[in-house]
PDB file of N, CA and C in Angstrom:
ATOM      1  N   UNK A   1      -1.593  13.638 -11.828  1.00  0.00           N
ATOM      2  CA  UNK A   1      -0.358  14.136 -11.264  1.00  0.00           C
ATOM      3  C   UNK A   1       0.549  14.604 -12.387  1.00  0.00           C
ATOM      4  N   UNK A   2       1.470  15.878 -11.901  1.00  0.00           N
ATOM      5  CA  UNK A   2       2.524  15.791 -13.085  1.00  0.00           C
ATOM      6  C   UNK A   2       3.521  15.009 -13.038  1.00  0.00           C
ATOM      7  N   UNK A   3       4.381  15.913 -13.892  1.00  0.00           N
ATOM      8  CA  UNK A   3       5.935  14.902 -13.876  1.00  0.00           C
ATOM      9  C   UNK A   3       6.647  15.487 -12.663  1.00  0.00           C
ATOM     10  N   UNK A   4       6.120  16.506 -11.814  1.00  0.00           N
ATOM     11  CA  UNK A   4       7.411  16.637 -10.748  1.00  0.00           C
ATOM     12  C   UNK A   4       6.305  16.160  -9.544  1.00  0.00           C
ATOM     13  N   UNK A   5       5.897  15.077  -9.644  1.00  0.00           N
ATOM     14  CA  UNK A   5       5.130  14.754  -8.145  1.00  0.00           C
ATOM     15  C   UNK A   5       5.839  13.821  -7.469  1.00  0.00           C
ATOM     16  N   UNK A   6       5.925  13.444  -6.599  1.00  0.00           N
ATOM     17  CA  UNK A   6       6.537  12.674  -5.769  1.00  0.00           C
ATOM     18  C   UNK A   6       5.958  12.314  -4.765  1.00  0.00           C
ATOM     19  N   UNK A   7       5.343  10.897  -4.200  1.00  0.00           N
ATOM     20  CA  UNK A   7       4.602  10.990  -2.911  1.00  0.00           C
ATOM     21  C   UNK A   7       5.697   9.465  -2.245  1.00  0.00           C
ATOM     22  N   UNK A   8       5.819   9.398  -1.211  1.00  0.00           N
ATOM     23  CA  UNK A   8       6.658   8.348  -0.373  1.00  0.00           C
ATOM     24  C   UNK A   8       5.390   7.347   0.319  1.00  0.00           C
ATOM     25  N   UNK A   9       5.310   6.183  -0.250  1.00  0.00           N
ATOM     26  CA  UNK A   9       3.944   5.538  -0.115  1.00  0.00           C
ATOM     27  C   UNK A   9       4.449   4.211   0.424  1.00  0.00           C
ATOM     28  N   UNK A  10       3.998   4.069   1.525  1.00  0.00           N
ATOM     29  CA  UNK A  10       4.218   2.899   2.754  1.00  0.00           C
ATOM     30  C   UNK A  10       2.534   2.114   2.576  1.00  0.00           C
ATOM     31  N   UNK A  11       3.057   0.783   2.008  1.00  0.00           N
ATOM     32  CA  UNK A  11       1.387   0.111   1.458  1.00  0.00           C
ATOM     33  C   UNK A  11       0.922  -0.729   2.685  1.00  0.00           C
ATOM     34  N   UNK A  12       1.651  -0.648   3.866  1.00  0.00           N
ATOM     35  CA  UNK A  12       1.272  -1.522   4.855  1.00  0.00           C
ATOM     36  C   UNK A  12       1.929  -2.877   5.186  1.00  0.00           C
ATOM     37  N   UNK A  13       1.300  -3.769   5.285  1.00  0.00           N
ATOM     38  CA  UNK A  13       1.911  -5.209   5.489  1.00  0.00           C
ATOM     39  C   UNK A  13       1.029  -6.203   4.643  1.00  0.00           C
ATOM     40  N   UNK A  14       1.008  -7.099   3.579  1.00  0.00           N
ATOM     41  CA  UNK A  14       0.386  -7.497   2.590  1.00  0.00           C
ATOM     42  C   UNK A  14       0.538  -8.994   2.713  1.00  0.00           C
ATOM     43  N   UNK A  15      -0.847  -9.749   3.064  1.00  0.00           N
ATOM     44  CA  UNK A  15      -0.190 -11.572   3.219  1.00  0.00           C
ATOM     45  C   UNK A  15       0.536 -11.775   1.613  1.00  0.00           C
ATOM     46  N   UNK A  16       1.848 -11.905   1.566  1.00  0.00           N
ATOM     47  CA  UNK A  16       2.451 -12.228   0.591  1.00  0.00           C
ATOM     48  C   UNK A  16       3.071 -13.941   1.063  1.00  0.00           C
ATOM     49  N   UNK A  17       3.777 -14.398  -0.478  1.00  0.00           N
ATOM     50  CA  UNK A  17       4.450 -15.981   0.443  1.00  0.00           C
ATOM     51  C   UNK A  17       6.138 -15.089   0.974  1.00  0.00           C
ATOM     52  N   UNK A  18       6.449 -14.437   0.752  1.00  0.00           N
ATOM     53  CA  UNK A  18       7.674 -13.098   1.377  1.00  0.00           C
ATOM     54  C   UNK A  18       7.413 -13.058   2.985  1.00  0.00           C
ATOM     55  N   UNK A  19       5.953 -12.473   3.329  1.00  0.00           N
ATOM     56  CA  UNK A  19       5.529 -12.362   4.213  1.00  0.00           C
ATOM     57  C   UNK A  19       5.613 -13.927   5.131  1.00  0.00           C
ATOM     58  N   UNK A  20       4.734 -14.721   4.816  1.00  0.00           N
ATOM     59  CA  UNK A  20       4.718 -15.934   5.436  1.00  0.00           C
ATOM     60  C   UNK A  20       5.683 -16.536   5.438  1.00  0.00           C
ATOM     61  N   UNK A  21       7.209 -16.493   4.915  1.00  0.00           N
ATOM     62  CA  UNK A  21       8.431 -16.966   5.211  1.00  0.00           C
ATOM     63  C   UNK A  21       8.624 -16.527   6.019  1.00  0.00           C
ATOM     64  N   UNK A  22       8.387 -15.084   6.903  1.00  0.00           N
ATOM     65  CA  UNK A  22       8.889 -14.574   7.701  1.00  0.00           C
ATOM     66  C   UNK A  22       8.004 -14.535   9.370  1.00  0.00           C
ATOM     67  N   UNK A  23       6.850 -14.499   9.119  1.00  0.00           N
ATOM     68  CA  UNK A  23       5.875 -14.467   9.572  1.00  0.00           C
ATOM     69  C   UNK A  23       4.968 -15.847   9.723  1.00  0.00           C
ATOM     70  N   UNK A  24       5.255 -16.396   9.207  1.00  0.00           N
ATOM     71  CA  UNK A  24       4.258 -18.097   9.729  1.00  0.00           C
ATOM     72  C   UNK A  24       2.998 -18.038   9.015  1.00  0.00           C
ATOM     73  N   UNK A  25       2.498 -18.443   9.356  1.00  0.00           N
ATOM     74  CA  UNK A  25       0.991 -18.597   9.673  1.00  0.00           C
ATOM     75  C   UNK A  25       0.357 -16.981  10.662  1.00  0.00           C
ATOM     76  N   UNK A  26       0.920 -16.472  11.034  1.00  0.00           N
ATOM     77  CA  UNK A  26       0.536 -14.844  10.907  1.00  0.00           C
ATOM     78  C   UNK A  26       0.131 -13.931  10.179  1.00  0.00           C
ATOM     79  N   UNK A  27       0.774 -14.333   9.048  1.00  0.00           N
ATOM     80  CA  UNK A  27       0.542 -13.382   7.973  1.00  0.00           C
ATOM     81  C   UNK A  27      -0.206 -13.558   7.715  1.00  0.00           C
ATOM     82  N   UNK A  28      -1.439 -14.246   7.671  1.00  0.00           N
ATOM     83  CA  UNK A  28      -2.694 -14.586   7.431  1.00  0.00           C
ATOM     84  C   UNK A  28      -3.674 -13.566   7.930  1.00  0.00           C
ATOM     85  N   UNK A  29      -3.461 -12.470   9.199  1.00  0.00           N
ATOM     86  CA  UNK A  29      -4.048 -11.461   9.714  1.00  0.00           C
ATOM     87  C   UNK A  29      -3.858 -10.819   9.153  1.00  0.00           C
ATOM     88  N   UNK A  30      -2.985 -10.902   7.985  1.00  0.00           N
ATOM     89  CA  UNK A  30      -2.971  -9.247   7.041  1.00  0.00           C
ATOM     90  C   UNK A  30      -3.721  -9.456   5.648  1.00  0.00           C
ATOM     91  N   UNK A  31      -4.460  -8.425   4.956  1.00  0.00           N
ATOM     92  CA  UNK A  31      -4.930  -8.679   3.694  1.00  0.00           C
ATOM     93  C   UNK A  31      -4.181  -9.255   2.564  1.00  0.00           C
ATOM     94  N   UNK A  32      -4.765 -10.385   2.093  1.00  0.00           N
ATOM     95  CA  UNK A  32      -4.211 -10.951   0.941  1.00  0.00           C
ATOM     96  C   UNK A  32      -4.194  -9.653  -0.267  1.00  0.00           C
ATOM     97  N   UNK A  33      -3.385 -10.065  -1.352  1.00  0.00           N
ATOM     98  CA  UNK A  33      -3.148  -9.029  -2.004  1.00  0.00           C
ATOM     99  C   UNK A  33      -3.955  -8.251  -3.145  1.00  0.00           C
ATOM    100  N   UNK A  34      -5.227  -9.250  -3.417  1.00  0.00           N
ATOM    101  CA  UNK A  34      -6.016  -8.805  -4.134  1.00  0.00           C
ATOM    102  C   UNK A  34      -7.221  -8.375  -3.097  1.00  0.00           C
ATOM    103  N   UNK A  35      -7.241  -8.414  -2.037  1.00  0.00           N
ATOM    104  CA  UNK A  35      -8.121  -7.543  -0.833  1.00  0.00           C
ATOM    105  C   UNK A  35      -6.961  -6.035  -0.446  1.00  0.00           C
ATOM    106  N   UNK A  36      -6.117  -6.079  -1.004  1.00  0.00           N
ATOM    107  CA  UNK A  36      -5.451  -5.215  -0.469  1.00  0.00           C
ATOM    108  C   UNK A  36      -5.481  -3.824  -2.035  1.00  0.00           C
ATOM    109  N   UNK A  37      -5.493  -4.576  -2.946  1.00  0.00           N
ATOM    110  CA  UNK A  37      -5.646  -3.544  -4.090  1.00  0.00           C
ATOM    111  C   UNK A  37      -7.067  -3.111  -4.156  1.00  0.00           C
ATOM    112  N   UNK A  38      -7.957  -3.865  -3.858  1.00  0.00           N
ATOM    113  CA  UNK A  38      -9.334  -3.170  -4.046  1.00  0.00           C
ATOM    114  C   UNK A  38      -9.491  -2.336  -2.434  1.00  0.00           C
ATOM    115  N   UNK A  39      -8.771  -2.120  -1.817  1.00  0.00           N
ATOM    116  CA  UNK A  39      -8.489  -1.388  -0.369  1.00  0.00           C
ATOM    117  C   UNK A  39      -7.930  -0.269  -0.973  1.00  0.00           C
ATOM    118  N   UNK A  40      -6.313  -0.610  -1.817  1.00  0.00           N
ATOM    119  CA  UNK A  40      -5.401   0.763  -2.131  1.00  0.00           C
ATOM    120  C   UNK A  40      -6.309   1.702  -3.564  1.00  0.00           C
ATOM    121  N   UNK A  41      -6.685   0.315  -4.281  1.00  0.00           N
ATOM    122  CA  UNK A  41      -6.919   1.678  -5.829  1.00  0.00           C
ATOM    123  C   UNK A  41      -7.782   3.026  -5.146  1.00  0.00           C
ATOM    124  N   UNK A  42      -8.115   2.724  -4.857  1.00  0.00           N
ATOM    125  CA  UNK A  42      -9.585   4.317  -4.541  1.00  0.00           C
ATOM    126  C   UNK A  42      -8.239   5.154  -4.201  1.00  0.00           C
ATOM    127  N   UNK A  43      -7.924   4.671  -2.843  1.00  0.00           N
ATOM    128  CA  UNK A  43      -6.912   5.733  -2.533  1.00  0.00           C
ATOM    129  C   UNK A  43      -5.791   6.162  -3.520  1.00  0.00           C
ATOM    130  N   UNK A  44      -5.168   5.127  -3.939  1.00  0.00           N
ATOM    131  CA  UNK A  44      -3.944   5.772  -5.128  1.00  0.00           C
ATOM    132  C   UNK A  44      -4.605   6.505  -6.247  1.00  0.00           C
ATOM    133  N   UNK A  45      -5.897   6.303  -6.988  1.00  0.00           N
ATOM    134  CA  UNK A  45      -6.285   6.636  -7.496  1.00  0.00           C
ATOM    135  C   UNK A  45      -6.943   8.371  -6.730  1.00  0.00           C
ATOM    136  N   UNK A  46      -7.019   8.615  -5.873  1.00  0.00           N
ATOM    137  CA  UNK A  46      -7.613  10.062  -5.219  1.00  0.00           C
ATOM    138  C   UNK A  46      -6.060  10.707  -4.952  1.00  0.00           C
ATOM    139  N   UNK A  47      -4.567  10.599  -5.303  1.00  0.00           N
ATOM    140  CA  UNK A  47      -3.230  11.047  -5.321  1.00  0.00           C
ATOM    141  C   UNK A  47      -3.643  12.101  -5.872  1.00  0.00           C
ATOM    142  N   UNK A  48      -3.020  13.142  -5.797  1.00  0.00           N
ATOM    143  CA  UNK A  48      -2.852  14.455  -6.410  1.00  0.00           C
ATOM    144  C   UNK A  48      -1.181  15.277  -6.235  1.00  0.00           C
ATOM    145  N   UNK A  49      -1.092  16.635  -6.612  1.00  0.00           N
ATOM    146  CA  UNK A  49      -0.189  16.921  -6.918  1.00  0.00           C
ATOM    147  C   UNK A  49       0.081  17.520  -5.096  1.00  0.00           C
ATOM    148  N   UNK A  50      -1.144  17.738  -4.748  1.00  0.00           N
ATOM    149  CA  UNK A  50      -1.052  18.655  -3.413  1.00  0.00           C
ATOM    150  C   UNK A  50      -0.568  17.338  -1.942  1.00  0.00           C
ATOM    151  N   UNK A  51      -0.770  15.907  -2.191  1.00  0.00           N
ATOM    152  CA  UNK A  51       0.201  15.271  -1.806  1.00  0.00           C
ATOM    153  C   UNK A  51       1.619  15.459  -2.146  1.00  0.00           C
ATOM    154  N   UNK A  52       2.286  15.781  -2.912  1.00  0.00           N
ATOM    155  CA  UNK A  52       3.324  15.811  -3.386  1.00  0.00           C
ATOM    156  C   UNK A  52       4.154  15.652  -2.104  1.00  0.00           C
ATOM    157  N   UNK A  53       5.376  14.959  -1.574  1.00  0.00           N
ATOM    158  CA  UNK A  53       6.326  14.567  -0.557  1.00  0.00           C
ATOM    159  C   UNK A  53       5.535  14.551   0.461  1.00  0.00           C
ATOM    160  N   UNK A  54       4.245  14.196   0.723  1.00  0.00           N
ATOM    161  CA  UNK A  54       3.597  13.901   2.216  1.00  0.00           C
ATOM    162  C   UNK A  54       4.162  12.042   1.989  1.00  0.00           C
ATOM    163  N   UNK A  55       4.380  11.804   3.103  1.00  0.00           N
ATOM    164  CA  UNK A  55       4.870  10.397   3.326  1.00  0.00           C
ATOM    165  C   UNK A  55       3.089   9.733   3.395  1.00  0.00           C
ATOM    166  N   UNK A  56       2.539   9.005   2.827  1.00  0.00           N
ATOM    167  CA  UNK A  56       1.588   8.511   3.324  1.00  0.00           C
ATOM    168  C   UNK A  56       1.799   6.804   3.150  1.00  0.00           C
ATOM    169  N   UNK A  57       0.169   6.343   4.152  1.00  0.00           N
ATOM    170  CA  UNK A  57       0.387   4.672   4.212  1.00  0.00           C
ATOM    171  C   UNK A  57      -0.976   4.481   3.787  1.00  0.00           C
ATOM    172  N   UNK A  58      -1.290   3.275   2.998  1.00  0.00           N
ATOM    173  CA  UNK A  58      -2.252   2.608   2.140  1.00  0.00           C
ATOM    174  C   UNK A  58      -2.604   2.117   4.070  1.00  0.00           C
ATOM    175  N   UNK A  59      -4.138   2.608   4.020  1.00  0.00           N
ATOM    176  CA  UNK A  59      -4.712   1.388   5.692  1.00  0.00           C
ATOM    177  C   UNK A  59      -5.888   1.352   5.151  1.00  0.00           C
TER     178      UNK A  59
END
């Protein structure tokens, strides 16, 4: 990417302890956070310039 890229990146919902303060024992249905980076790298890593201001979400 260059320096004028910009993408608006919504990563989902991530079992964090953030999450489970808020969420219980729920948050447990969402990927822990090191299942969630080997989910996002491919994708953040495939970013380009031709995303540039597309709003996208890590799923």
């Amino acid at each position: 990417m260059n320096a004028g890229t910009a993408i608006p990146l919504n990563p989902g919902i991530i079992d964090t302890d953030m999450l489970r303060s808020c969420f219980g024992g729920a948050a447990e249905s969402y990927p822990a956070p090191d299942e969630w980076a080997r989910r996002a790298a491919p994708f953040l890593l495939r970013l380009s310039a031709r995303d540039n201001g597309r709003p996208l979400t890590v799923e």
